[in-house]
Protein backbone atom coordinates (compact mmCIF):
# COMPACT_ATOMS: atom_id res chain seq x y z
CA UNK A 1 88.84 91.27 144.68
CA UNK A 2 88.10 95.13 145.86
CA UNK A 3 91.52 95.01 147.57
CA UNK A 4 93.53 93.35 144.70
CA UNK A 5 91.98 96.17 142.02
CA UNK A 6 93.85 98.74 144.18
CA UNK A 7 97.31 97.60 142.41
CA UNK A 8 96.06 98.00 139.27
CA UNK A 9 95.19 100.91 136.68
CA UNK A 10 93.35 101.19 133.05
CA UNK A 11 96.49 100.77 131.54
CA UNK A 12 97.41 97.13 133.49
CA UNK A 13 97.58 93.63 132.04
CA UNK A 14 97.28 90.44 133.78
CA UNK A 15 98.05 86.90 131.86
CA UNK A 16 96.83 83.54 133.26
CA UNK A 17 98.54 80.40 132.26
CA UNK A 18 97.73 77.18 133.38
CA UNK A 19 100.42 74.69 132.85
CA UNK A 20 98.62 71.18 133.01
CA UNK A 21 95.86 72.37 130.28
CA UNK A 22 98.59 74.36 128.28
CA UNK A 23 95.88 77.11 128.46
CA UNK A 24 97.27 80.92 127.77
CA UNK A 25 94.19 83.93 128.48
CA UNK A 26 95.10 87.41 128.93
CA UNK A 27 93.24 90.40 130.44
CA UNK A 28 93.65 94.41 129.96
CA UNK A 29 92.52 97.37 131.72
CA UNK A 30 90.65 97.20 135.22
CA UNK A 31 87.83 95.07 134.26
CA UNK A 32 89.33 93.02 132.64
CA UNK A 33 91.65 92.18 135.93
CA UNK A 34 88.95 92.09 137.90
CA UNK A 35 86.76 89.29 135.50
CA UNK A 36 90.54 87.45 136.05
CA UNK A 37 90.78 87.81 140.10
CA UNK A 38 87.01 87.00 139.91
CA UNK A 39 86.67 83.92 137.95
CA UNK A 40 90.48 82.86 139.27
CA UNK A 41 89.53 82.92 142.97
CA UNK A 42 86.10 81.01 142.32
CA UNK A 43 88.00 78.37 140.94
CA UNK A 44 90.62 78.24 143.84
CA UNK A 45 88.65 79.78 146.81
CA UNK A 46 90.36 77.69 149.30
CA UNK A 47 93.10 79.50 150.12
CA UNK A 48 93.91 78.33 153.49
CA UNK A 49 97.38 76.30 152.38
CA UNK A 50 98.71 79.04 150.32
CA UNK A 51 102.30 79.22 150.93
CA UNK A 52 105.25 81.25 148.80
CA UNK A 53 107.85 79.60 148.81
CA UNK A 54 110.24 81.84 147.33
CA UNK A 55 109.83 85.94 146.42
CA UNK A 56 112.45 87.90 144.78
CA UNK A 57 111.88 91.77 144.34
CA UNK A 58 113.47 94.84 143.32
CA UNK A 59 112.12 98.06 142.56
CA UNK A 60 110.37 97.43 139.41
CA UNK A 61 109.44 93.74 139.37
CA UNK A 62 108.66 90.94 142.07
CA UNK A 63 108.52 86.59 141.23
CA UNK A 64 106.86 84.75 143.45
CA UNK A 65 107.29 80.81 143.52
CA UNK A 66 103.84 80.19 145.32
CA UNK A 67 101.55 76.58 145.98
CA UNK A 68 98.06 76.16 147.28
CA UNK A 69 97.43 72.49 147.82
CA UNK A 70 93.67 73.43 149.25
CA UNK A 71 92.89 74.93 146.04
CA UNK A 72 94.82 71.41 143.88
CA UNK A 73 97.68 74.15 142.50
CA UNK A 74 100.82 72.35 143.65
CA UNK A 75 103.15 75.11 141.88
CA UNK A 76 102.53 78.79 141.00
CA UNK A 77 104.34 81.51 140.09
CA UNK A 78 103.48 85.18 139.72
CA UNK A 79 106.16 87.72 137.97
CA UNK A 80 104.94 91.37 138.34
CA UNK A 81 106.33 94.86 136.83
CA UNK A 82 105.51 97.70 138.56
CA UNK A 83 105.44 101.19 137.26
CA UNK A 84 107.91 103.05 139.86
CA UNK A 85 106.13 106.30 139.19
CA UNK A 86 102.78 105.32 140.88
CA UNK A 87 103.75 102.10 142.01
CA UNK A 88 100.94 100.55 140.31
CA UNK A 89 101.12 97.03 138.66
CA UNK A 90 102.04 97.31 134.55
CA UNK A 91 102.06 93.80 133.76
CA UNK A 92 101.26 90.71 135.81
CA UNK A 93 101.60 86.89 134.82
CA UNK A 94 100.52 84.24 137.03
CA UNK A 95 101.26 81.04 135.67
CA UNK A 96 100.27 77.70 138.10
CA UNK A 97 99.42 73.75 137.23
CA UNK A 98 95.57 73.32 137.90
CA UNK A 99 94.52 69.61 136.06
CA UNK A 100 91.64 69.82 133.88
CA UNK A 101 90.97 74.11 134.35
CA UNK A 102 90.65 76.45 131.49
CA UNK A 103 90.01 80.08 131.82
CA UNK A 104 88.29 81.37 129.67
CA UNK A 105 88.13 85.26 128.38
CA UNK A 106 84.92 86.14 128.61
C-alpha cells in the first residue's frame, strides 16, 4: 500500500464501486486512499491471476479493463485522471463485480 500512496496527494480522490452489491464508497485525501488500498487488498489479496485486459492512456487519464479470478472479481475497471503538472493521481474510480462485498467508509 506504501508504493500505491506514492501516486497520490492530499488533494486525491479514489471511488470504489462494486457492481454485484450496487455498493458506491468514496475516499479523499491520503488517508483516506490508503484506508481504500488497505481494506480493498484484504478483501482481494490474491492477486496472482490479475490480468488487464485492455489499457487506454493519454496524458491526463488512463482506463484499465482489468480481472482477478484468484481474488472472485471476474471484471474490473479503473479510470484515472492525472494532474500533468506533478503527475500525481486527481481522481481515481475503480469499479469491479465482487458477489456479496460492501466497502464500507470507515
Amino acid at each position: 500500500v506504501s508504493k500505491l500512496m506514492e501516486d497520490y496527494t492530499s488533494e486525491s480522490t479514489l471511488s470504489m464501486y462494486n457492481y454485484s452489491t450496487n455498493s458506491e464508497t468514496h475516499f479523499a485525501g491520503l488517508a483516506g486512499v490508503e484506508t481504500c488500498f488497505t481494506l480493498f487488498l484484504h478483501h482481494a489479496a490474491d492477486l496472482t491471476s490479475f490480468t488487464p485486459s485492455d489499457t487506454t492512456l493519454d496524458e491526463e487519464t488512463v482506463v484499465c479493463v482489468w480481472s482477478c479470478s484468484s481474488s472472485r472479481i471476474q471484471f474490473g475497471l479503473d479510470s484515472i485522471v492525472i494532474d500533468t503538472k506533478n503527475n500525481k493521481i486527481i481522481s481515481h474510480t475503480i469499479s469491479f463485480d465482487l458477489p456479496g462485498w460492501t466497502l464500507i467508509n470507515p
